[in-house]
Protein backbone atom coordinates (compact mmCIF):
# COMPACT_ATOMS: atom_id res chain seq x y z
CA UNK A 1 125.01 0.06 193.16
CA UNK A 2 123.76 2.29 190.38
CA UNK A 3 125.67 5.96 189.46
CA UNK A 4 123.36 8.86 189.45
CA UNK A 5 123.44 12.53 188.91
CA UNK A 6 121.01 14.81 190.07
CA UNK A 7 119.57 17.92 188.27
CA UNK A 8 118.00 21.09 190.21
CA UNK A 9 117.54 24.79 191.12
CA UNK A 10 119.15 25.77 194.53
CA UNK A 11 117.97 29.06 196.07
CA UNK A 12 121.21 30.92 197.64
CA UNK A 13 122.46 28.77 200.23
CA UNK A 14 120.59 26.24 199.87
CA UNK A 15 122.30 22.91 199.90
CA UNK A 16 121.49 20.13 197.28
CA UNK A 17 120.24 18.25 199.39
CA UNK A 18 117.40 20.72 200.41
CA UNK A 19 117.13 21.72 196.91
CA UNK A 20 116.13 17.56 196.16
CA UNK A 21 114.21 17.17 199.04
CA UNK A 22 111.79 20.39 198.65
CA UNK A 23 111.53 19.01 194.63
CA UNK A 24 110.52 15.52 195.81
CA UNK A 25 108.16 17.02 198.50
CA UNK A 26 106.23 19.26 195.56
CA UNK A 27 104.99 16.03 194.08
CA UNK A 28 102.70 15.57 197.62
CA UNK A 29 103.17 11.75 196.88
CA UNK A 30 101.77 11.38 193.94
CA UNK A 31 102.96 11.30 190.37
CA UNK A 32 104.75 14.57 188.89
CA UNK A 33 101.97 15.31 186.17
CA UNK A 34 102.29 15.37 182.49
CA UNK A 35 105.40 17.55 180.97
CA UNK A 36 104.51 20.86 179.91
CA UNK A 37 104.82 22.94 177.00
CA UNK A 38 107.94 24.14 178.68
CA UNK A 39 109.07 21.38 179.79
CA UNK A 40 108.93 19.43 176.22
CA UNK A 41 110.21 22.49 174.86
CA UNK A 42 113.21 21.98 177.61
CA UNK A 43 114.09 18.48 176.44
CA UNK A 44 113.81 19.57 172.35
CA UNK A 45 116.77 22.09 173.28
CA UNK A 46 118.34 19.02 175.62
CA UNK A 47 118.22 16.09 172.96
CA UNK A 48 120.69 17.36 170.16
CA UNK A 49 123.34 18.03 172.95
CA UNK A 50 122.55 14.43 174.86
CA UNK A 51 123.11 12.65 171.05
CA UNK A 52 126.60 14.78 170.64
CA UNK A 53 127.88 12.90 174.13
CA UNK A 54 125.93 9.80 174.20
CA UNK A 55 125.98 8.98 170.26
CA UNK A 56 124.23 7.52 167.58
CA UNK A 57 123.16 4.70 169.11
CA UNK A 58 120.86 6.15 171.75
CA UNK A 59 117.78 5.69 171.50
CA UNK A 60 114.56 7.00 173.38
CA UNK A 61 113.62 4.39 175.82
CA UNK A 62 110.38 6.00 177.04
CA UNK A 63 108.74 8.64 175.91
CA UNK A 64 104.90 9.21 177.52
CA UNK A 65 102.85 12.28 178.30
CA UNK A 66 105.03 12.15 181.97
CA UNK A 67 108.60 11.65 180.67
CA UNK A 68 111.37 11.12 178.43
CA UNK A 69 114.30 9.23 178.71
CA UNK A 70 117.28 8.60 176.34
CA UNK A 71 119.31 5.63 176.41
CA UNK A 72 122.75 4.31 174.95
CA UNK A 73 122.13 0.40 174.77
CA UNK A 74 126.07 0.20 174.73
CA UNK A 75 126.99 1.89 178.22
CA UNK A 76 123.48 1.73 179.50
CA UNK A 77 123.82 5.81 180.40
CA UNK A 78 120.29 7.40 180.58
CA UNK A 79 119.08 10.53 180.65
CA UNK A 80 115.81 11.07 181.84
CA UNK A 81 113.72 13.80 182.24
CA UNK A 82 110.48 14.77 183.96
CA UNK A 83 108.40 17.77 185.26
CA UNK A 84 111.58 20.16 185.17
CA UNK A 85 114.23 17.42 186.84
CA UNK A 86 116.60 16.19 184.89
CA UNK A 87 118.61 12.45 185.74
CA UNK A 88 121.37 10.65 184.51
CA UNK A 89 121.58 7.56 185.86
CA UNK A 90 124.18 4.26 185.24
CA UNK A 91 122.42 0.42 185.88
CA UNK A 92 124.61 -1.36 188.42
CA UNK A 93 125.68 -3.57 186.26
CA UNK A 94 127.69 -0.63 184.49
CA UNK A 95 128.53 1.69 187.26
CA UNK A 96 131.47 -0.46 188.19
CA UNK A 97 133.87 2.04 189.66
CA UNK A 98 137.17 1.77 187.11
CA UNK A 99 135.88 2.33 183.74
CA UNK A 100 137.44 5.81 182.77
CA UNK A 101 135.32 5.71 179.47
CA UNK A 102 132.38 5.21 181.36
CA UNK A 103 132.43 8.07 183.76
CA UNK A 104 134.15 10.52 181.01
CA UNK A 105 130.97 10.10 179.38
CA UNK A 106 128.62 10.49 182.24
CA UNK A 107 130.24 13.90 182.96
CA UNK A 108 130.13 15.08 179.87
CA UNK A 109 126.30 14.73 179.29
CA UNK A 110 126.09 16.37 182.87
CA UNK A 111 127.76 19.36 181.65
CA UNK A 112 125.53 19.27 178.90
CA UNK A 113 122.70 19.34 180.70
CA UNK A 114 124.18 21.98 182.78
CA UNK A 115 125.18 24.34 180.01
CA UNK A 116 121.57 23.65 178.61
CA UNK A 117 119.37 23.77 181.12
CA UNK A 118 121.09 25.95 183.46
CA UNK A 119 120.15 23.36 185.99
CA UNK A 120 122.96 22.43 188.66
CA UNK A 121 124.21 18.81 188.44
CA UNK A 122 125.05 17.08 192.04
CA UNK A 123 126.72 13.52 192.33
CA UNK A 124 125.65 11.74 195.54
CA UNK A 125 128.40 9.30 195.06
CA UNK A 126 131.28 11.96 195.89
CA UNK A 127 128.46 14.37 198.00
CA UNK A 128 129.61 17.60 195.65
CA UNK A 129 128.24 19.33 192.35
CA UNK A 130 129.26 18.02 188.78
CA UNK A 131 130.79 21.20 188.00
CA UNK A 132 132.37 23.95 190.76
CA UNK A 133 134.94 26.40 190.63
CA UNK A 134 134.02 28.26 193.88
CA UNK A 135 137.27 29.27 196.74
CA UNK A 136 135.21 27.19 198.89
CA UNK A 137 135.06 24.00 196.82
CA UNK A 138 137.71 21.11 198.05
CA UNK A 139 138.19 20.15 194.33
CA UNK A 140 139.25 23.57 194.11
CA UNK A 141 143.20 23.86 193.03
CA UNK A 142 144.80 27.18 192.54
CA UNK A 143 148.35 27.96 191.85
CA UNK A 144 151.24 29.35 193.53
CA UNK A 145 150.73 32.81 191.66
CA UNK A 146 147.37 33.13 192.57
CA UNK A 147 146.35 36.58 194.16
CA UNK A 148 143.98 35.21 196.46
CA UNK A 149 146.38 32.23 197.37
CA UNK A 150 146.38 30.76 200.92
CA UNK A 151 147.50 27.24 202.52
CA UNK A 152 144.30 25.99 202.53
CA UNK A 153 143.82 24.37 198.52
CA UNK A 154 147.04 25.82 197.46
CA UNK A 155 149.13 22.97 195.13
CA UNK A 156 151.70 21.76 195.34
CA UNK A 157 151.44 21.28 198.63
CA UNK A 158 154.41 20.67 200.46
CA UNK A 159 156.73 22.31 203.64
CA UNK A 160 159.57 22.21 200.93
CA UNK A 161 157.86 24.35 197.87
CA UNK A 162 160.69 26.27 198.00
CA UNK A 163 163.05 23.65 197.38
CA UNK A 164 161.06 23.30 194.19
CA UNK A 165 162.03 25.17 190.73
CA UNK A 166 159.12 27.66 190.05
CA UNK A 167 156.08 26.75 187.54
CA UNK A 168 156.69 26.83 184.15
CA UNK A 169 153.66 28.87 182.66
CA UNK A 170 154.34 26.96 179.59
CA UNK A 171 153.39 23.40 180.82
CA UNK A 172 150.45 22.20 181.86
CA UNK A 173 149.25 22.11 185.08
CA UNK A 174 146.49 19.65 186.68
CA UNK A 175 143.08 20.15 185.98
CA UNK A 176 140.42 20.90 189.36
CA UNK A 177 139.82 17.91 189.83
CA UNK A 178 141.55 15.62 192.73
CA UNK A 179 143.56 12.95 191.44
CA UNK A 180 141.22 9.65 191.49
CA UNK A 181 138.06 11.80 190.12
CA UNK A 182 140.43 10.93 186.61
CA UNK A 183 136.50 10.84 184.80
CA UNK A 184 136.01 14.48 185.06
CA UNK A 185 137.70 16.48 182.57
């Protein structure tokens, strides 16, 4: 199975899932159209940023009057682009699950395109956005001397915390990220 991450605009509460499903339904079945002046203007400011994570040896793959894609031939990570949506998207052959490298990479150009675009990044794979810091997200990890702190997401999470020495503000802690999601940085 392929890797994917999706690009879009949610309204407020609007899930990603709505958000992709009202984007596919504006095309009315047919074709997205040609890119816009905006639009190519939107991938000029993305490319730079796409070559700093992917490298020198991406290359455009397809470029047409209805989209543009960029390509590493090495990792097989593409970026492509149309009407306003933005992709990235690993072949099967490449997706296969262990490759820290790999996935390091793919998250990095998602945050890119994040940071560029302003667009929200969703990975189907795990069913939650690329990059969230909200109370309500379960990747979520706050520390014992946090001021909104509850049980719910607190770490370390244990019955004997007390048992423990407190944190030492000096070393580092773990990242928001739960422990197998070791790609995201």
């Amino acid at each position: 199975m392929s890797y994917d991450i999706f690009f879009v605009r949610r309204d407020p509460g609007q899930t990603f899932e709505d958000a992709l499903d009202g984007l596919e339904d504006s095309y009315e079945g047919g074709d997205p159209g040609p890119l816009s002046e905006e639009d190519l203007e939107l991938w000029d400011a993305m490319l730079p940023a796409a070559r700093d994570v992917l490298g020198a040896a991406a290359e455009m793959t397809q470029e047409d009057e209805e989209t543009r894609e960029l390509t590493d031939p090495v990792t097989g990570i593409g970026l492509t682009f149309f009407q306003g949506e933005f992709e990235i998207h690993v072949p099967e052959n490449r997706a296969g699950g262990d490759d820290l490298e790999l996935m390091a990479t793919v998250y990095d150009l998602a945050r890119a395109v994040e940071d560029v675009t302003g667009l929200e990044g969703y990975d189907p794979q795990l069913g939650e956005p690329v990059s969230d810091a909200s109370d309500t997200s379960p990747t979520r990890r706050r520390w014992d001397d946090d001021e909104d702190d509850d049980e719910q997401g607190a770490w370390p999470r244990s019955d004997r915390a007390t048992d423990r020495p407190p944190l030492d503000p000096d070393v580092p802690r773990p990242s928001g990220r739960r422990w197998w999601e070791f790609w995201k940085r």
